[in-house]
C-alpha atoms as a PDB file:
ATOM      1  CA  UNK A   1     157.714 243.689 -67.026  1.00  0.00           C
ATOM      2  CA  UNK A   2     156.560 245.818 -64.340  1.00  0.00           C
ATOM      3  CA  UNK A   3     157.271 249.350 -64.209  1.00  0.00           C
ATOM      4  CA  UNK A   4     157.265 250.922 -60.200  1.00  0.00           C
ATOM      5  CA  UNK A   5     158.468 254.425 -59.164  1.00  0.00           C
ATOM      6  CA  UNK A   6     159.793 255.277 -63.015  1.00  0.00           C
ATOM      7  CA  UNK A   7     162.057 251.532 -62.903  1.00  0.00           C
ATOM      8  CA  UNK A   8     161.498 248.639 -64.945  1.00  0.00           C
ATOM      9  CA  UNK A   9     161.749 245.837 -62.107  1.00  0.00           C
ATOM     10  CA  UNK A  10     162.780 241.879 -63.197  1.00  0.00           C
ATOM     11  CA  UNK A  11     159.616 240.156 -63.441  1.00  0.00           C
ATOM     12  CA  UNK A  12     161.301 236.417 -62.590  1.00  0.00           C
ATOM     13  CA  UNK A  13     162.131 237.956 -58.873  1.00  0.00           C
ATOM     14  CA  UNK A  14     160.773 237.570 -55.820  1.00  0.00           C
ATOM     15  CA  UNK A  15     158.739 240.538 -55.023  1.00  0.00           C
ATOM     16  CA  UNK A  16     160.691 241.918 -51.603  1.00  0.00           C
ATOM     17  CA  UNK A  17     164.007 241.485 -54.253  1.00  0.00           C
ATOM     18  CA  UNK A  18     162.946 242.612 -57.424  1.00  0.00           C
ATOM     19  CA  UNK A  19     161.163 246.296 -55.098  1.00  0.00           C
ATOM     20  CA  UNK A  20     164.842 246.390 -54.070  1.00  0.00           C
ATOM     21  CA  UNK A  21     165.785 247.681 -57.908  1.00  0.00           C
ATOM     22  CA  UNK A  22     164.209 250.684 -56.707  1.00  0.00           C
ATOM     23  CA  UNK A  23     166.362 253.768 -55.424  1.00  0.00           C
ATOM     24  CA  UNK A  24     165.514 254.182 -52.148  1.00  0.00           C
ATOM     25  CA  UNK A  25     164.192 250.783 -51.262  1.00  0.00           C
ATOM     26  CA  UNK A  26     166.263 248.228 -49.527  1.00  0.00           C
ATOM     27  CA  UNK A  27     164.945 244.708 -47.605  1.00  0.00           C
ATOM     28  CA  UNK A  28     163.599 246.284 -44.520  1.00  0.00           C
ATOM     29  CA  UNK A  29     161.249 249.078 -46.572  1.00  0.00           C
ATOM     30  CA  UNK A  30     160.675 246.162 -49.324  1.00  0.00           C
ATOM     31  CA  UNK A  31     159.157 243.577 -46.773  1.00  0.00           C
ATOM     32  CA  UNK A  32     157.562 246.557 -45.501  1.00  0.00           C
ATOM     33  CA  UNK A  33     155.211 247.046 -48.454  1.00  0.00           C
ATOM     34  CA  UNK A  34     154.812 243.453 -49.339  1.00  0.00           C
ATOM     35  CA  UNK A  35     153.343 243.495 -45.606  1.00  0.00           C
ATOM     36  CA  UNK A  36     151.171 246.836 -46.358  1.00  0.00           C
ATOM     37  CA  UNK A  37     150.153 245.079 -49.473  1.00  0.00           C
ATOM     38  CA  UNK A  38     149.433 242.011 -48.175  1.00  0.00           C
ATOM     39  CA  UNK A  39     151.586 239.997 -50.608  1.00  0.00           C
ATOM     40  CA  UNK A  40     153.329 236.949 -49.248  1.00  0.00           C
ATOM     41  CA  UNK A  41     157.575 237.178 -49.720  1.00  0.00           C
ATOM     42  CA  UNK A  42     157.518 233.942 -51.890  1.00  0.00           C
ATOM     43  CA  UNK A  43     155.578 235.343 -54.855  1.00  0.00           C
ATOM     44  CA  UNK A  44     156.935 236.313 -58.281  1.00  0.00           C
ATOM     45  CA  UNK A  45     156.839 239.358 -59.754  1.00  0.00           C
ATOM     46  CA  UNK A  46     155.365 237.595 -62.919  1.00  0.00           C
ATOM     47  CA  UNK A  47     152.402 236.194 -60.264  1.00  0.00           C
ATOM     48  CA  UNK A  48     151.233 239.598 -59.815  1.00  0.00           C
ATOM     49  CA  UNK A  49     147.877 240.850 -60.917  1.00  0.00           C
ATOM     50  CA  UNK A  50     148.244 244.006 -62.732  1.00  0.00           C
ATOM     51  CA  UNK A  51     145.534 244.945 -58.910  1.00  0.00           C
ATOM     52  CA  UNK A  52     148.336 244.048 -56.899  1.00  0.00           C
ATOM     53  CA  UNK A  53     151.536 246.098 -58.853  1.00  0.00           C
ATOM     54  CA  UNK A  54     149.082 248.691 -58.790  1.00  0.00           C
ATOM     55  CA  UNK A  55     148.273 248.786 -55.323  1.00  0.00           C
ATOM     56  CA  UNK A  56     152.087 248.507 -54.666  1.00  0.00           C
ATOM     57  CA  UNK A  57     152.832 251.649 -57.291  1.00  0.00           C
ATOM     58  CA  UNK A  58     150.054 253.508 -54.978  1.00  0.00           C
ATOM     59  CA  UNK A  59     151.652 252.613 -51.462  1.00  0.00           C
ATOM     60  CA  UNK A  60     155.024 253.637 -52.756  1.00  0.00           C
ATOM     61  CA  UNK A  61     154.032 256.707 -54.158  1.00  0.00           C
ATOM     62  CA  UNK A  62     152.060 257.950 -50.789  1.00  0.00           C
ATOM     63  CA  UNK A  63     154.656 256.587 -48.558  1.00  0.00           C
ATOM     64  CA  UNK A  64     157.936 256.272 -49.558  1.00  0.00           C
ATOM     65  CA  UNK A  65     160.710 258.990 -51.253  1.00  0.00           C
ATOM     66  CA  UNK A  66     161.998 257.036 -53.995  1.00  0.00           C
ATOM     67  CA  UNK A  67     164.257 257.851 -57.344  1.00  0.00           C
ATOM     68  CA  UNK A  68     164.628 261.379 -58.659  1.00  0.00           C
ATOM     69  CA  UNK A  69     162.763 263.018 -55.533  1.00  0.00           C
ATOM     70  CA  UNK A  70     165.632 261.441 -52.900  1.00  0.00           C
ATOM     71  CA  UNK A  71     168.342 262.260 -55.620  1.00  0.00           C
ATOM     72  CA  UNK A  72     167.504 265.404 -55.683  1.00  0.00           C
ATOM     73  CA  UNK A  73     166.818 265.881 -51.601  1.00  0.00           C
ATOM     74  CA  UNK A  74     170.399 264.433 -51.358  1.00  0.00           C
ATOM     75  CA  UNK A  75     172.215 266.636 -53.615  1.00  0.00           C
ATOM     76  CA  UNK A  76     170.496 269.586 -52.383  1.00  0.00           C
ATOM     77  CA  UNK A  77     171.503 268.264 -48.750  1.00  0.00           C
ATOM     78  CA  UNK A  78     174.934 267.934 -50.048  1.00  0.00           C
ATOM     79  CA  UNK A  79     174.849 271.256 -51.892  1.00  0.00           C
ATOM     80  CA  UNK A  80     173.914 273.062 -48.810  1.00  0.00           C
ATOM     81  CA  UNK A  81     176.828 271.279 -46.446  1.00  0.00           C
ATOM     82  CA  UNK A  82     179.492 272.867 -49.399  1.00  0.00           C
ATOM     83  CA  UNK A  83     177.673 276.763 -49.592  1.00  0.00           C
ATOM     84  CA  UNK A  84     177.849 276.551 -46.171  1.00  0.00           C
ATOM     85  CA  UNK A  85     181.467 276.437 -45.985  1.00  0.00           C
ATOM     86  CA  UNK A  86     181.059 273.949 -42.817  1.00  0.00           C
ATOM     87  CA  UNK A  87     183.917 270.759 -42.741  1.00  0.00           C
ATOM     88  CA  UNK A  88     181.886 268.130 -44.185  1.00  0.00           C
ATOM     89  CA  UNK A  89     180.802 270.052 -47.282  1.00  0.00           C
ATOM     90  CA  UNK A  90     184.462 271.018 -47.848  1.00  0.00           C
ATOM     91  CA  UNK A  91     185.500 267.496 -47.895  1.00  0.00           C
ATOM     92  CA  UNK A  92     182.734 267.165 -50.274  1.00  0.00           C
ATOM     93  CA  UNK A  93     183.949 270.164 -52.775  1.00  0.00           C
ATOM     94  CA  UNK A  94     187.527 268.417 -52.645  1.00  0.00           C
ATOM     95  CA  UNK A  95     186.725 265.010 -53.390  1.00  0.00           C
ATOM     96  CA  UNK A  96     187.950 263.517 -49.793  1.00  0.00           C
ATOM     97  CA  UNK A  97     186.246 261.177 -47.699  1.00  0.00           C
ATOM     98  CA  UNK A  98     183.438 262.772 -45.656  1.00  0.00           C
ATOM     99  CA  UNK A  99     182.781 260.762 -42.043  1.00  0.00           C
ATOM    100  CA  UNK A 100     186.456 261.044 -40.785  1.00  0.00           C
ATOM    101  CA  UNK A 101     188.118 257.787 -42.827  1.00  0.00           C
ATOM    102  CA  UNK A 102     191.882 258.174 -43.514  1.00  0.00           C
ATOM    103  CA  UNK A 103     193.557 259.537 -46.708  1.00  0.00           C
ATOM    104  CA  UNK A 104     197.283 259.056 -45.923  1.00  0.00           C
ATOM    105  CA  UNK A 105     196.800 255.579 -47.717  1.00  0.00           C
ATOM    106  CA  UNK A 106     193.537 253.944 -49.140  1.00  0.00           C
ATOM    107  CA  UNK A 107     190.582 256.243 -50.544  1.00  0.00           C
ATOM    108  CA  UNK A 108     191.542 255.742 -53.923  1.00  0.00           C
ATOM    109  CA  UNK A 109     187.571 255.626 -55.081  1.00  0.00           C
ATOM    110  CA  UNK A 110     187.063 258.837 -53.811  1.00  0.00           C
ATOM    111  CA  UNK A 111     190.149 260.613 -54.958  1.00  0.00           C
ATOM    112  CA  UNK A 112     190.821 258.832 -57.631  1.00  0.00           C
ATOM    113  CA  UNK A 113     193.708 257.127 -59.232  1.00  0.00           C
ATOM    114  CA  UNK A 114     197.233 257.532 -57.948  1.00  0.00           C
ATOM    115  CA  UNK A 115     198.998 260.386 -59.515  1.00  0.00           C
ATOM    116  CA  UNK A 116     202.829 260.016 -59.321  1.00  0.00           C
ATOM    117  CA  UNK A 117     204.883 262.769 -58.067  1.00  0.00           C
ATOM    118  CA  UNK A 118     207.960 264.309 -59.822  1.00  0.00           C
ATOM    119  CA  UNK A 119     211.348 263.530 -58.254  1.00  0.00           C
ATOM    120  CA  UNK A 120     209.684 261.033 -55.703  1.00  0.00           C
ATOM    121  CA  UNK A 121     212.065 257.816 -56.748  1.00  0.00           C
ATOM    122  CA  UNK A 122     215.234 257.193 -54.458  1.00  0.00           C
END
Protein backbone atom coordinates (compact mmCIF):
# COMPACT_ATOMS: atom_id res chain seq x y z
CA UNK A 1 0.00 0.00 0.00
CA UNK A 2 1.23 3.30 -0.80
CA UNK A 3 1.45 5.95 1.64
CA UNK A 4 1.23 9.88 -0.12
CA UNK A 5 0.83 13.18 1.81
CA UNK A 6 0.39 11.18 5.44
CA UNK A 7 -2.76 8.78 3.56
CA UNK A 8 -2.65 5.26 2.91
CA UNK A 9 -4.06 5.28 -0.83
CA UNK A 10 -5.89 1.80 -2.37
CA UNK A 11 -3.28 0.16 -4.26
CA UNK A 12 -5.99 -1.76 -6.82
CA UNK A 13 -6.96 2.01 -8.15
CA UNK A 14 -6.24 3.77 -10.92
CA UNK A 15 -3.66 6.28 -10.11
CA UNK A 16 -5.70 9.80 -11.01
CA UNK A 17 -8.56 7.89 -8.49
CA UNK A 18 -6.76 6.38 -5.85
CA UNK A 19 -4.47 10.49 -5.57
CA UNK A 20 -8.12 11.56 -5.15
CA UNK A 21 -8.08 9.85 -1.36
CA UNK A 22 -5.99 12.70 -0.68
CA UNK A 23 -7.45 15.95 1.09
CA UNK A 24 -7.04 18.47 -1.17
CA UNK A 25 -6.80 16.59 -4.40
CA UNK A 26 -9.70 16.16 -6.68
CA UNK A 27 -9.66 14.91 -10.72
CA UNK A 28 -8.45 18.09 -12.22
CA UNK A 29 -5.16 18.45 -9.64
CA UNK A 30 -4.94 14.41 -9.81
CA UNK A 31 -4.56 14.25 -13.73
CA UNK A 32 -2.47 17.13 -13.12
CA UNK A 33 0.36 15.22 -11.43
CA UNK A 34 -0.05 12.03 -13.29
CA UNK A 35 0.78 14.56 -16.29
CA UNK A 36 3.83 16.23 -14.20
CA UNK A 37 4.83 12.73 -13.49
CA UNK A 38 4.53 11.41 -16.62
CA UNK A 39 2.33 8.44 -15.62
CA UNK A 40 -0.33 7.37 -18.06
CA UNK A 41 -4.24 7.53 -16.35
CA UNK A 42 -4.69 3.71 -16.98
CA UNK A 43 -2.01 2.47 -14.57
CA UNK A 44 -2.52 0.86 -11.15
CA UNK A 45 -1.42 1.97 -8.16
CA UNK A 46 0.03 -1.61 -7.54
CA UNK A 47 2.08 -0.97 -11.17
CA UNK A 48 4.00 1.67 -9.59
CA UNK A 49 7.69 1.52 -8.98
CA UNK A 50 8.44 2.51 -5.54
CA UNK A 51 10.67 5.65 -8.36
CA UNK A 52 7.46 6.64 -9.53
CA UNK A 53 5.24 6.97 -5.90
CA UNK A 54 8.24 8.66 -4.95
CA UNK A 55 8.50 11.10 -7.53
CA UNK A 56 4.68 11.66 -7.06
CA UNK A 57 5.19 12.09 -2.95
CA UNK A 58 7.96 14.82 -4.15
CA UNK A 59 5.66 16.78 -6.72
CA UNK A 60 2.91 16.85 -4.16
CA UNK A 61 4.87 17.97 -1.46
CA UNK A 62 6.54 21.06 -3.56
CA UNK A 63 3.37 21.86 -5.24
CA UNK A 64 0.32 21.19 -3.80
CA UNK A 65 -1.36 22.14 -0.03
CA UNK A 66 -2.67 18.93 0.97
CA UNK A 67 -4.09 17.33 4.49
CA UNK A 68 -3.33 18.93 7.83
CA UNK A 69 -1.61 22.14 6.19
CA UNK A 70 -5.16 23.09 4.16
CA UNK A 71 -7.11 21.97 7.38
CA UNK A 72 -5.49 24.09 9.25
CA UNK A 73 -5.35 27.24 6.53
CA UNK A 74 -9.18 26.66 6.45
CA UNK A 75 -9.99 26.78 9.99
CA UNK A 76 -7.78 29.60 10.58
CA UNK A 77 -9.65 31.29 7.48
CA UNK A 78 -12.80 30.41 9.16
CA UNK A 79 -11.57 31.46 12.60
CA UNK A 80 -10.70 34.83 11.38
CA UNK A 81 -14.30 35.45 9.41
CA UNK A 82 -15.97 34.71 13.28
CA UNK A 83 -13.20 37.19 15.45
CA UNK A 84 -13.96 39.46 12.98
CA UNK A 85 -17.47 39.79 13.83
CA UNK A 86 -18.21 40.22 9.88
CA UNK A 87 -21.77 38.23 8.56
CA UNK A 88 -20.29 35.20 7.24
CA UNK A 89 -18.28 34.30 10.34
CA UNK A 90 -21.43 34.87 12.44
CA UNK A 91 -23.32 32.43 10.46
CA UNK A 92 -20.40 30.31 11.09
CA UNK A 93 -20.40 30.77 15.15
CA UNK A 94 -24.28 29.90 14.96
CA UNK A 95 -24.28 26.90 13.00
CA UNK A 96 -26.39 28.47 9.88
CA UNK A 97 -25.70 28.15 6.39
CA UNK A 98 -22.93 30.49 5.20
CA UNK A 99 -23.38 31.56 1.17
CA UNK A 100 -27.01 32.92 1.56
CA UNK A 101 -29.12 29.31 1.32
CA UNK A 102 -32.50 29.39 3.15
CA UNK A 103 -33.25 28.25 6.75
CA UNK A 104 -37.05 28.74 6.98
CA UNK A 105 -37.20 24.99 5.80
CA UNK A 106 -34.29 22.58 4.76
CA UNK A 107 -30.66 22.99 6.38
CA UNK A 108 -31.18 20.34 8.68
CA UNK A 109 -27.24 19.14 8.25
CA UNK A 110 -26.13 22.26 9.33
CA UNK A 111 -28.43 22.95 12.20
CA UNK A 112 -29.12 19.87 13.08
CA UNK A 113 -32.06 17.76 13.91
CA UNK A 114 -35.52 19.22 14.32
CA UNK A 115 -36.22 20.27 17.80
CA UNK A 116 -40.00 20.44 18.53
CA UNK A 117 -41.44 23.43 20.07
CA UNK A 118 -43.70 23.53 23.20
CA UNK A 119 -47.38 24.34 22.59
CA UNK A 120 -46.83 24.23 18.69
CA UNK A 121 -49.77 21.40 17.99
CA UNK A 122 -53.31 22.82 16.92
Amino acid sequence: MARIAGVNIPTNKRVTIALRYIHGIGATKAAEICEKVGITAERRVQDLSDAEVLQIRETIDRDYMVEGDLRREVAVNIKRLMDQGCYRGLRHRRGLPVRGQRTHTNARTRKGPAKPIAGKKK
